[in-house]
Protein backbone atom coordinates (compact mmCIF):
# COMPACT_ATOMS: atom_id res chain seq x y z
CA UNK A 1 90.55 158.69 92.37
CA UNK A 2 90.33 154.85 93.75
CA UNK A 3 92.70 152.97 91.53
CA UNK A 4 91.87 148.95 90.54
CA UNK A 5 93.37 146.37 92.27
CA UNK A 6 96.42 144.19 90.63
CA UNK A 7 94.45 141.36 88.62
CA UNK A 8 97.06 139.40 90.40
CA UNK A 9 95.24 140.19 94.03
CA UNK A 10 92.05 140.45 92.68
CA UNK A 11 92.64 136.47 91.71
CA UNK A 12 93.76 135.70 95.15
CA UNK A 13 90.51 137.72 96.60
CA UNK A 14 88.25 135.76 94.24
CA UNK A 15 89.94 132.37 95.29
CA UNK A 16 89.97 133.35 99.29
CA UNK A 17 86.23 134.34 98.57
CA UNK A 18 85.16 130.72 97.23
CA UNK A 19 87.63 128.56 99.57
CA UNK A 20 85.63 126.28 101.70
CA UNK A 21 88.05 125.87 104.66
CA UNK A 22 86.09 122.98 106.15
CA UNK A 23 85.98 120.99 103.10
CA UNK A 24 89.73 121.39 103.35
CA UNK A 25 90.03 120.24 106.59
CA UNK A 26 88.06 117.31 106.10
CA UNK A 27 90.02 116.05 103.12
CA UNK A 28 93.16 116.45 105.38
CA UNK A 29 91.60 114.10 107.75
CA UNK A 30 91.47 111.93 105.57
CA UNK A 31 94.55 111.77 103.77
CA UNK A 32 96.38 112.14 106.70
CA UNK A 33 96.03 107.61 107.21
CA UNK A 34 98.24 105.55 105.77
CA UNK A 35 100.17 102.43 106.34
CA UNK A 36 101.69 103.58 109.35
CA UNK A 37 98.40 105.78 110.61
CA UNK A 38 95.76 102.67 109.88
CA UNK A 39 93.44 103.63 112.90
CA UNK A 40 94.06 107.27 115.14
CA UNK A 41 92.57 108.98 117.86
CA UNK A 42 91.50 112.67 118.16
CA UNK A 43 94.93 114.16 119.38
CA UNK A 44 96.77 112.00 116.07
CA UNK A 45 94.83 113.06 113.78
CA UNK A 46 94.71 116.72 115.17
CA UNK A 47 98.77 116.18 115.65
CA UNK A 48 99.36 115.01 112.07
CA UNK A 49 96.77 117.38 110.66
CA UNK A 50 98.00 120.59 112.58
CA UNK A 51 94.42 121.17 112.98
CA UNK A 52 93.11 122.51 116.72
CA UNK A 53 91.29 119.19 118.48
CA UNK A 54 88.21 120.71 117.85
CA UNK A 55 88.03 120.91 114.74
CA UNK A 56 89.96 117.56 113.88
CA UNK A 57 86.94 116.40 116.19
CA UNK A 58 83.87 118.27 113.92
CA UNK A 59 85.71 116.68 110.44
CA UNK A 60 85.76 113.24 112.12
CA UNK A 61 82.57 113.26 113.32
CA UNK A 62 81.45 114.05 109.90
CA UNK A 63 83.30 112.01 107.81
CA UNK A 64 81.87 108.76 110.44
CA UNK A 65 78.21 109.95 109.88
CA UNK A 66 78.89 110.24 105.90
CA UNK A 67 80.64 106.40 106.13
CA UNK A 68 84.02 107.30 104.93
CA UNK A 69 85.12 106.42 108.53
CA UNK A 70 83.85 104.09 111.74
CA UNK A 71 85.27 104.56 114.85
CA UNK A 72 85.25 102.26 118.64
CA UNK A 73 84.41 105.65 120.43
CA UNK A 74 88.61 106.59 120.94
CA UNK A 75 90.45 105.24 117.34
CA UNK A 76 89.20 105.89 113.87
CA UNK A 77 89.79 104.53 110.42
CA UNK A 78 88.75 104.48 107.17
CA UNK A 79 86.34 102.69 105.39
CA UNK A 80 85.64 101.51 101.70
CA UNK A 81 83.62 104.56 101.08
CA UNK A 82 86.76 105.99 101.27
CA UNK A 83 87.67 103.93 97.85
CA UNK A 84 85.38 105.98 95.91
CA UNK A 85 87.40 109.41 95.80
CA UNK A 86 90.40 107.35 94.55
CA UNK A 87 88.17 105.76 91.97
CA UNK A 88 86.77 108.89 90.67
CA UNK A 89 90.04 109.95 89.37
CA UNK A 90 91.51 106.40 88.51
CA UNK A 91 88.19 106.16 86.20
CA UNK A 92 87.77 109.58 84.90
CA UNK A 93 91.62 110.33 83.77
CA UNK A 94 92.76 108.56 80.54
CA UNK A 95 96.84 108.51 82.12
CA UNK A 96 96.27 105.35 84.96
CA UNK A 97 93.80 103.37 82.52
CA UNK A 98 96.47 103.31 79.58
CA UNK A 99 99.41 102.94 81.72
CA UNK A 100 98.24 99.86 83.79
CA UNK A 101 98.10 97.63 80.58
CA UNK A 102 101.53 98.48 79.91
CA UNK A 103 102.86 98.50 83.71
CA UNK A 104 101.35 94.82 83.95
CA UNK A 105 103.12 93.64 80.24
CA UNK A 106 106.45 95.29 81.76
CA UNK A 107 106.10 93.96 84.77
CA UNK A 108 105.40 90.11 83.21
CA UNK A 109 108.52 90.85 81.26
CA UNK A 110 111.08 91.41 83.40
CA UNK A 111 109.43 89.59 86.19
CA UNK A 112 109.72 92.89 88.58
CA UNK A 113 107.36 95.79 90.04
CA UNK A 114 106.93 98.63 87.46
CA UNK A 115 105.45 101.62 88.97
CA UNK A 116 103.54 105.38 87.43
CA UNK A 117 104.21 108.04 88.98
CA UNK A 118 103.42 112.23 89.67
CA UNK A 119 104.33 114.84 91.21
CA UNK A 120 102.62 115.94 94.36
CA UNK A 121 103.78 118.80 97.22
CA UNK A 122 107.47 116.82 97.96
CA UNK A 123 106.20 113.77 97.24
CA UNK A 124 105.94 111.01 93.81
CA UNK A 125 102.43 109.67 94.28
CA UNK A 126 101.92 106.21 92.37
CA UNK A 127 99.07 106.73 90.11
CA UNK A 128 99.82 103.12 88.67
CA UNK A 129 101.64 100.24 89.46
CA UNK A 130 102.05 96.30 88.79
CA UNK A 131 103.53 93.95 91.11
CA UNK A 132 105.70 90.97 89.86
CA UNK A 133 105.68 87.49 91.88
CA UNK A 134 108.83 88.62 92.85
CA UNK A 135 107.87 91.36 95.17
CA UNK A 136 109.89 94.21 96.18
CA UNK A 137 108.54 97.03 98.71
CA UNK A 138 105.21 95.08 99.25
CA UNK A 139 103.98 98.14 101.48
CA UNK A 140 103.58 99.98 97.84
CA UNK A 141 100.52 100.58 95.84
CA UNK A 142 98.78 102.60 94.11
CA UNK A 143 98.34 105.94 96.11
CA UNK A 144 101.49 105.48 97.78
CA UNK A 145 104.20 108.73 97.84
CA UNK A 146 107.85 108.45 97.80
CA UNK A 147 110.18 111.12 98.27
CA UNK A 148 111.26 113.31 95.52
CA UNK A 149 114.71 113.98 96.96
CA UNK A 150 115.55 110.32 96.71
CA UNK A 151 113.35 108.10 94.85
CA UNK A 152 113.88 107.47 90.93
CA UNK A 153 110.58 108.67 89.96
CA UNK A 154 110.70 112.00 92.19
CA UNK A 155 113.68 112.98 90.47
CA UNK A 156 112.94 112.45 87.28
CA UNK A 157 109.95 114.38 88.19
CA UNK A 158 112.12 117.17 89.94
CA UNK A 159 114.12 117.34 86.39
CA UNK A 160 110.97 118.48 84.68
CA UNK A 161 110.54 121.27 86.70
CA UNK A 162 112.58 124.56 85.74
CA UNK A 163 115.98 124.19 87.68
CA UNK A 164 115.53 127.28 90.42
CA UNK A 165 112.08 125.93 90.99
CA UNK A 166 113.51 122.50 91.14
CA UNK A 167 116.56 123.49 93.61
CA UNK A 168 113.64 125.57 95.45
CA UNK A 169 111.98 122.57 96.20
CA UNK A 170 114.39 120.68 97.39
CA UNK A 171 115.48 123.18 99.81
CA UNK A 172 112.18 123.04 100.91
CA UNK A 173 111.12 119.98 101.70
CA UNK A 174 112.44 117.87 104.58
CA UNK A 175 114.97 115.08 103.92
CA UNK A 176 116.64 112.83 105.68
CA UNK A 177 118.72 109.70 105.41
CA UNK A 178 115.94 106.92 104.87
CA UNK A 179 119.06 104.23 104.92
CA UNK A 180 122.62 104.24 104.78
CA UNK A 181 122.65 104.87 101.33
CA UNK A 182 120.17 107.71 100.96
CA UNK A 183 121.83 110.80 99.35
CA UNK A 184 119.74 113.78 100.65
CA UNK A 185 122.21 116.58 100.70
CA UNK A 186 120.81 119.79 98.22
CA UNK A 187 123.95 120.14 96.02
CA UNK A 188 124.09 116.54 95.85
CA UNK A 189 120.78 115.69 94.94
CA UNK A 190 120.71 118.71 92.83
CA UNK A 191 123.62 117.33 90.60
CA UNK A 192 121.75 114.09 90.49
CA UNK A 193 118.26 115.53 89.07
CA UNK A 194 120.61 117.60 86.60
CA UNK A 195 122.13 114.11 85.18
CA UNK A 196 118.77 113.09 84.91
CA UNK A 197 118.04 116.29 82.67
CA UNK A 198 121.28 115.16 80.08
CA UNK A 199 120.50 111.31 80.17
CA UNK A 200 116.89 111.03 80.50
CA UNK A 201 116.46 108.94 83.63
CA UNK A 202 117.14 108.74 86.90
CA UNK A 203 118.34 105.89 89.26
CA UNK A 204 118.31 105.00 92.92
CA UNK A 205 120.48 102.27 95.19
CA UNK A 206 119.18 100.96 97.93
CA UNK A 207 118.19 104.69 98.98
CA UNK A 208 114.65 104.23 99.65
CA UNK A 209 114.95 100.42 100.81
CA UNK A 210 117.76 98.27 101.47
CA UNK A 211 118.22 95.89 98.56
CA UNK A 212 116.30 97.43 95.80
CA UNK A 213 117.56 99.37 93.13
CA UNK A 214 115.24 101.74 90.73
CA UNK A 215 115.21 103.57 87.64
CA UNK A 216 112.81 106.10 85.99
CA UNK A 217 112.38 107.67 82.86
CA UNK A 218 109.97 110.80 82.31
CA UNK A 219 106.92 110.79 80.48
CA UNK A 220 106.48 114.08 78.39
CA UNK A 221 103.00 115.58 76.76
CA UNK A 222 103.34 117.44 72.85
CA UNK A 223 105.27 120.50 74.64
CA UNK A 224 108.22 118.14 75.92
CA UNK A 225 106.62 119.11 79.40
CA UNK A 226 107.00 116.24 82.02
CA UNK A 227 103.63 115.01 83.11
CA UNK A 228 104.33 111.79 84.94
CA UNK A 229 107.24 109.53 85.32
CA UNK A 230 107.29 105.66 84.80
CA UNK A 231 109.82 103.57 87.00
CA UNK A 232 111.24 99.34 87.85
CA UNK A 233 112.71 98.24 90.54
CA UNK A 234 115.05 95.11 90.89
CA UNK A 235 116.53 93.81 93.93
CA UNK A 236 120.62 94.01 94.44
CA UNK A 237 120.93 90.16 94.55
CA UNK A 238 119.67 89.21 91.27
CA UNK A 239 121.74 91.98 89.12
CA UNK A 240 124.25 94.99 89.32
CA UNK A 241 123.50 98.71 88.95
CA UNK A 242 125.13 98.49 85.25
CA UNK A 243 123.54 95.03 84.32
CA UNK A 244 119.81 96.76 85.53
CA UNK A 245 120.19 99.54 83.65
CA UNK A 246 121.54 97.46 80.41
CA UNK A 247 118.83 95.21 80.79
CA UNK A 248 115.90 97.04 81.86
CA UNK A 249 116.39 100.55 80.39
CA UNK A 250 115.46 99.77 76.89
CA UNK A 251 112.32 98.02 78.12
CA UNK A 252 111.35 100.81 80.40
CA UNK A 253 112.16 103.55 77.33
CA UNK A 254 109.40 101.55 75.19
CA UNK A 255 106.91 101.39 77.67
CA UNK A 256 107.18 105.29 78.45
CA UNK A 257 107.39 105.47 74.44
CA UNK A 258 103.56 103.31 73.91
CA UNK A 259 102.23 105.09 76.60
CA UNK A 260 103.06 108.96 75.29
CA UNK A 261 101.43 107.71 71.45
CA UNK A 262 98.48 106.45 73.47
CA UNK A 263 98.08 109.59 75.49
CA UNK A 264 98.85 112.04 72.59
CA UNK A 265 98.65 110.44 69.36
CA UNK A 266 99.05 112.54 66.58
């Protein structure tokens, strides 16, 4: 007699079934500029992709006839088309719309960049952010990712996660010393994301950039679940770790605090 499958592999056979592999590859193309990656040939993108040059070449192609790319013939890169995918979910999700009133109000208070911010593979991606005239980290914006091993906002994010999962994580995913100041060794950075679990934020000097110090604080849904992360950053010259969190923290605390009633109320 033929026994059932576990539900368990009859999910995964039902997801493998549906998967569209080149639609995956295609949005790997594209996310795969940045900053750093503005235009790329063929053997870049297939490098930073892992995909085989062929098929790097078939996405490409593809994503240039649809207009989310142009290319001279040897480099690509993107083009506004491109803006409408980040649009869709800036637009559709309630999170960035009612954060970015109170980033910008933050941000006009203390005269520095406030930042939201979630969780994604290794990374905190900025889903919001408002730039003071004073402007730290100007490569930032919204769509950026910072590591989670050293970044304020990753983790605070990292703290929201169970603590084996969290540790798991971080054993994971690559890290290195980003400046002289990074800490990026697992039991370290593992004591730091379980301070952040006691005091309810998490801090960063001069780890990410020379000169700029951060701080986070969680954002939590009804179930005390940590859904985002909300985060300022002040540069070393105009105040002290102690002063910036004195300062700042209270401000930061009732900005995460508006933004939770507006996203749950009730």
């Amino acid at each position: 007699m033929r026994k059932n499958p576990p539900a368990a592999l009859t999910e995964v056979n039902a997801v493998d079934r549906h998967f569209v592999t080149s639609l995956q590859k295609g949005l790997d193309v594209l996310t795969c500029f940045g900053r750093q990656h503005s235009r790329l040939t063929l053997s870049e993108v297939a490098r930073l992709t892992g995909m085989s040059p062929a098929s790097a070449r078939r996405s490409l192609l593809t994503l240039e006839q649809l207009g989310y790319l142009n290319s001279d013939g040897k480099r690509f890169w993107m083009q506004p088309r491109a803006l409408l995918v980040a649009n869709a979910y800036l637009s559709s999700r309630p999170m960035p719309s009612l954060a970015q009133p109170l980033l910008d109000a933050l941000s006009e208070r203390t005269r520095e960049s406030a930042s939201l911010g979630q969780l994604l593979d290794n990374d905190a991606i900025i889903v919001g952010r408002s730039t003071a005239r004073r402007s730290l980290s100007a490569g930032l914006g919204i769509g950026s990712r910072l590591p989670a091993y050293c970044s304020a906002l990753g983790r605070v994010l990292l703290a929201g996660l169970p603590p084996q999962e969290a540790q798991a994580r971080l054993r994971a995913m690559p890290r290195v010393a980003l400046t002289r100041q990074t800490i990026f060794s697992v039991p370290r950075v593992v004591e730091l994301v379980q301070r952040c679990r006691e005091e309810g934020y998490a801090t960063n000097d001069g780890e990410l950039e020379v000169g700029v110090r951060s701080m986070a604080v969680p954002v939590r849904d009804r179930q005390g679940q940590v859904v985002a992360a909300m985060s300022i950053a002040v540069g070393v010259e105009r105040m002290g770790m102690h002063e910036f969190r004195d300062a700042f923290l209270p401000m930061l605390k009732r900005a995460r605090d508006t933004l939770v009633a507006r996203l749950f109320p009730g």
